[in-house]
N, C-alpha and C. Protein backbone atom coordinates (compact mmCIF):
# COMPACT_ATOMS: atom_id res chain seq x y z
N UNK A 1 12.67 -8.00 -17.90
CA UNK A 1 13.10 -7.52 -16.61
C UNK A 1 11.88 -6.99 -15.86
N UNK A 2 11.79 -7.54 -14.38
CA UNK A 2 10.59 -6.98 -13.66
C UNK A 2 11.08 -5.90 -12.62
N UNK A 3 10.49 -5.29 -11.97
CA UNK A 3 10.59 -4.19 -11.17
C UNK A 3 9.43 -4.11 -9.45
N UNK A 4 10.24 -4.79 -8.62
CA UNK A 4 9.54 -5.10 -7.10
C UNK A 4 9.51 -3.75 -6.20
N UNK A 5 8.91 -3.49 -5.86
CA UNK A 5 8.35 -2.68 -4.57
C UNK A 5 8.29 -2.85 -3.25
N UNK A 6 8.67 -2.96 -1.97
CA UNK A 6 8.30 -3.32 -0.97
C UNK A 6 8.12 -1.80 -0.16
N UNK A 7 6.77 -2.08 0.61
CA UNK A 7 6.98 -1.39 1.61
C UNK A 7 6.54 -2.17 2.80
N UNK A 8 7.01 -1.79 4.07
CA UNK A 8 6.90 -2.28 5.40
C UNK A 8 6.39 -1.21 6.49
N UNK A 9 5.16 -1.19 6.93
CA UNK A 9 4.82 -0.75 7.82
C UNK A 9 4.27 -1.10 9.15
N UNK A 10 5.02 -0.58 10.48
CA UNK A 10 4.86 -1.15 11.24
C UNK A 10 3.80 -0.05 12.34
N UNK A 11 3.37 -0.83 13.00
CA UNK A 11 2.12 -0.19 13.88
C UNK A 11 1.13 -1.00 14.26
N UNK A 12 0.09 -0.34 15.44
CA UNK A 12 -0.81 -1.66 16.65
C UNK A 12 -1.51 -1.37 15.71
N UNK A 13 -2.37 -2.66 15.45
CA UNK A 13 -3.55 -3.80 14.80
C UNK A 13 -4.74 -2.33 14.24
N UNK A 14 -5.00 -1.26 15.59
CA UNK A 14 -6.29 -0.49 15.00
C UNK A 14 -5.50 0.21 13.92
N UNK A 15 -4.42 0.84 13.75
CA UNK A 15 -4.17 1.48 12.82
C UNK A 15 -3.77 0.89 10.99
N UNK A 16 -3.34 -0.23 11.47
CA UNK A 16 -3.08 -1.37 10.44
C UNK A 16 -4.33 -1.46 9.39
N UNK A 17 -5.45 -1.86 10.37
CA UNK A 17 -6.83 -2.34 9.95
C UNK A 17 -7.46 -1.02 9.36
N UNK A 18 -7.17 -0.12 9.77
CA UNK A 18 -7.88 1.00 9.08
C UNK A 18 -6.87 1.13 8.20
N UNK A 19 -5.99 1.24 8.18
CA UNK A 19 -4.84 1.24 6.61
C UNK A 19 -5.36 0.59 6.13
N UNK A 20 -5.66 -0.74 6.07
CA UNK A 20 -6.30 -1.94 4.97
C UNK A 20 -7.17 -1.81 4.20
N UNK A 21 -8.47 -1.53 5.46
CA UNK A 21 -9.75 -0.91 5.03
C UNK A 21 -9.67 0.32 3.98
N UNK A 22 -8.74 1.25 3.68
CA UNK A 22 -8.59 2.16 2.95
C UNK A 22 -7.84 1.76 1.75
N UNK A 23 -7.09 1.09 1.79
CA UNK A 23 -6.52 0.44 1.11
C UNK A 23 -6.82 -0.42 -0.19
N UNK A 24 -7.96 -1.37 0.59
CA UNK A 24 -8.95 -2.08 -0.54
C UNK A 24 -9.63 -1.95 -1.50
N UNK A 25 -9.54 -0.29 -1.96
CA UNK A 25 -10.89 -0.12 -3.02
C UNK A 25 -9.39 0.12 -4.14
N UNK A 26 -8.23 0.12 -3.55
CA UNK A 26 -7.01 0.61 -4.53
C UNK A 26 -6.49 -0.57 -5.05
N UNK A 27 -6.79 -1.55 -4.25
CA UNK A 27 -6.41 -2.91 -4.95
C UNK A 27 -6.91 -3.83 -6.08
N UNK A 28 -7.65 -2.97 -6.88
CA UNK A 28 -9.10 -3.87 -7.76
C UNK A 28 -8.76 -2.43 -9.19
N UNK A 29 -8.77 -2.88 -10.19
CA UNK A 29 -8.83 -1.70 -11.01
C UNK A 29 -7.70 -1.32 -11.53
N UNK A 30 -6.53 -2.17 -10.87
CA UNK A 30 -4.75 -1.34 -11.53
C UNK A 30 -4.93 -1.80 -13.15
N UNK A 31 -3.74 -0.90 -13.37
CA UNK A 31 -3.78 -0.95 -14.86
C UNK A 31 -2.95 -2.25 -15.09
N UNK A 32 -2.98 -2.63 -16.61
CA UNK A 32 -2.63 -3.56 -16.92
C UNK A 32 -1.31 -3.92 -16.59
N UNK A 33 -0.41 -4.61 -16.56
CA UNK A 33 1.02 -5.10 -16.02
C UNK A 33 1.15 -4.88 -14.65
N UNK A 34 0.42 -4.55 -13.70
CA UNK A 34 0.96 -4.42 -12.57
C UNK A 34 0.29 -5.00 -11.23
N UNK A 35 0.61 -5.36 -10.54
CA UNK A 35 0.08 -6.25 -9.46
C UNK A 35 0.79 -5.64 -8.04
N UNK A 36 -0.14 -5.78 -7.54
CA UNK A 36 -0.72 -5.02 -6.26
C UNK A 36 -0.86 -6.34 -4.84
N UNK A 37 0.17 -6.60 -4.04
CA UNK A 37 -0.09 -7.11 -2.75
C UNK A 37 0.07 -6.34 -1.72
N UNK A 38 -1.26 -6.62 -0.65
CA UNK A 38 -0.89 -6.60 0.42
C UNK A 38 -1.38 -7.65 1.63
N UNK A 39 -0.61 -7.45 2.62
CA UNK A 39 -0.41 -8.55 3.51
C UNK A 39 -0.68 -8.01 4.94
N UNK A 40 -1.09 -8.67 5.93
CA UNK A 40 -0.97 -7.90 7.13
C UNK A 40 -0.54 -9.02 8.57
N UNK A 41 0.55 -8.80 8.48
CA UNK A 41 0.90 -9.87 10.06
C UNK A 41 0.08 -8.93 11.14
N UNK A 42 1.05 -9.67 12.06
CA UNK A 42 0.74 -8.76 13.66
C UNK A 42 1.97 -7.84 13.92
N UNK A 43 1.33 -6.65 13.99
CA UNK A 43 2.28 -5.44 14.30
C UNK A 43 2.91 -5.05 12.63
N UNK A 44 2.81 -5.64 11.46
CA UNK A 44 3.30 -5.04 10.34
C UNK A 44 2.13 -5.61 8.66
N UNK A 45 2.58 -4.16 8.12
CA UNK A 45 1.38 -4.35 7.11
C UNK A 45 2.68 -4.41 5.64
N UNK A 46 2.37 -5.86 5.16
CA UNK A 46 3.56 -5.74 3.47
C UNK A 46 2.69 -5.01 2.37
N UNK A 47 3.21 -4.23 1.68
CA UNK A 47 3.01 -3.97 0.30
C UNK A 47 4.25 -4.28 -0.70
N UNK A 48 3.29 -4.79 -1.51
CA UNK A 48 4.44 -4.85 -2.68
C UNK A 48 3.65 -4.76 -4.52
N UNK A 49 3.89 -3.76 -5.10
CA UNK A 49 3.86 -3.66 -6.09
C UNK A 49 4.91 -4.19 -7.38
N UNK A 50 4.53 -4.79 -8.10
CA UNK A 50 4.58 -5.42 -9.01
C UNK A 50 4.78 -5.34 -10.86
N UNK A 51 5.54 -4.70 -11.34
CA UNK A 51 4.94 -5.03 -13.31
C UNK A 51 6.85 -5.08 -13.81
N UNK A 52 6.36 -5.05 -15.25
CA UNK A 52 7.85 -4.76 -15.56
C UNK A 52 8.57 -3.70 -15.72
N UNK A 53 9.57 -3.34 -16.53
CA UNK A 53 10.07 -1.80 -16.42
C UNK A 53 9.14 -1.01 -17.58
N UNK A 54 8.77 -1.67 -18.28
CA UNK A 54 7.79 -0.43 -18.94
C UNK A 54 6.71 0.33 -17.82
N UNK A 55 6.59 -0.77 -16.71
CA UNK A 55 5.52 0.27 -16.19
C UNK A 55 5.83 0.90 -14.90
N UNK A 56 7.37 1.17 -14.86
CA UNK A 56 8.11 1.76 -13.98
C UNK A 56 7.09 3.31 -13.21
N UNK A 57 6.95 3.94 -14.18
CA UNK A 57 6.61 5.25 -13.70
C UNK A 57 4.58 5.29 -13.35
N UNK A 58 3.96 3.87 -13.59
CA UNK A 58 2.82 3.57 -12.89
C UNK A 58 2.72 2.96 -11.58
N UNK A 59 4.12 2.56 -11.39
CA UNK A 59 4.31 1.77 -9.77
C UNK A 59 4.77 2.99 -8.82
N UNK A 60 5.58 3.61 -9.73
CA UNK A 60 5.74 4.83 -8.59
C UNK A 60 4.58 5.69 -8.11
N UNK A 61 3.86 6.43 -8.99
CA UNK A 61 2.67 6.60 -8.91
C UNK A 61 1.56 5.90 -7.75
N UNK A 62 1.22 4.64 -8.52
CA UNK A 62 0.69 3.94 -7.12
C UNK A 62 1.24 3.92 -5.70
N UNK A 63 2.48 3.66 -6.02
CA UNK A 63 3.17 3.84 -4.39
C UNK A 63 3.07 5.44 -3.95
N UNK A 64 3.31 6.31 -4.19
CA UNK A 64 3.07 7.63 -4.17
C UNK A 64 1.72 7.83 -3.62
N UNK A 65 0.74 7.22 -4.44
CA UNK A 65 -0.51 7.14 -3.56
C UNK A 65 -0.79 6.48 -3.14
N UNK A 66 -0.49 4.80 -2.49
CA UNK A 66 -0.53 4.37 -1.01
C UNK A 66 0.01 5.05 -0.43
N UNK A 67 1.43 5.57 -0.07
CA UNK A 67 2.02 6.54 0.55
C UNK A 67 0.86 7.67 1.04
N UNK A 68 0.56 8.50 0.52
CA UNK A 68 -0.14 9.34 0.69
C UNK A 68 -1.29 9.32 1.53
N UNK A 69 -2.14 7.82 1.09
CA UNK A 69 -3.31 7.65 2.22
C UNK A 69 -2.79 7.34 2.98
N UNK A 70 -1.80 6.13 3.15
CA UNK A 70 -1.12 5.73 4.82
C UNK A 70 -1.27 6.87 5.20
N UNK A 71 -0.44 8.06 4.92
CA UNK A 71 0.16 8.77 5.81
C UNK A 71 -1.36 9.25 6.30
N UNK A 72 -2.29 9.96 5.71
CA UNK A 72 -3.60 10.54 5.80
C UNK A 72 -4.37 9.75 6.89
N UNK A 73 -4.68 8.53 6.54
CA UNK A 73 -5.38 7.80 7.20
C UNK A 73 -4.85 7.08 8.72
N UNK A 74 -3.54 7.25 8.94
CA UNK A 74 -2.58 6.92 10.09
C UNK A 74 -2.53 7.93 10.79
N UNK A 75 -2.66 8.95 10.50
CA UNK A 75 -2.81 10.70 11.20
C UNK A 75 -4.23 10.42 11.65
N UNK A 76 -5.23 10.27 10.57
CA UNK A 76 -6.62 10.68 11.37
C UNK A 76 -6.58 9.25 12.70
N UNK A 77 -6.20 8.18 12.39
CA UNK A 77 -6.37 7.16 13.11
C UNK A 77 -5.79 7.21 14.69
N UNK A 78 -4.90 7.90 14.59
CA UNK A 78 -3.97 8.16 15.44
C UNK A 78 -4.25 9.11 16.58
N UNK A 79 -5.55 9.91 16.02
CA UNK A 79 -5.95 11.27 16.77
C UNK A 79 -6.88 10.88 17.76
N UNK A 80 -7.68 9.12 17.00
CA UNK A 80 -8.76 9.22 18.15
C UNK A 80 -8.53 8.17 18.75
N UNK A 81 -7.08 7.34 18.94
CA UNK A 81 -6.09 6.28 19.69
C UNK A 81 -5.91 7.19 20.79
């Protein structure tokens, strides 16, 4: 049994791109079983994390901390928009 993640965030291109940019050093390095996408249309950025249920409480975690920089890095981004 596997265990999917989505998140959907929507917002203009500068704030997206600096989400990404912050984003990228988190995408290299996950622990074993779990896989890490993200995607970026126009106007919305996909995440989706990835493993099975053993590694239930490492996906939350990760999401917990994408969560966390979005929010961080969408605040500072936002101040000088």
């Amino acid at each position: 049994m596997r265990i999917k993640v989505e998140i959907k965030l929507n917002g203009n291109s500068a704030q997206l791109s600096s989400l990404m940019r912050a984003l990228e050093p988190d995408n290299v390095g996950l622990p074993e079983g779990i896989k890490l996408e993200i995607k970026m249309t126009e106007g919305q950025m996909n995440i989706t994390a990835e493993g099975d249920t053993s590694t239930i409480p490492t996906i939350l975690n990760t999401i917990d901390e994408i969560l966390s920089l979005a929010k961080s890095t969408l605040d500072a981004v936002e101040d000088k928009i």
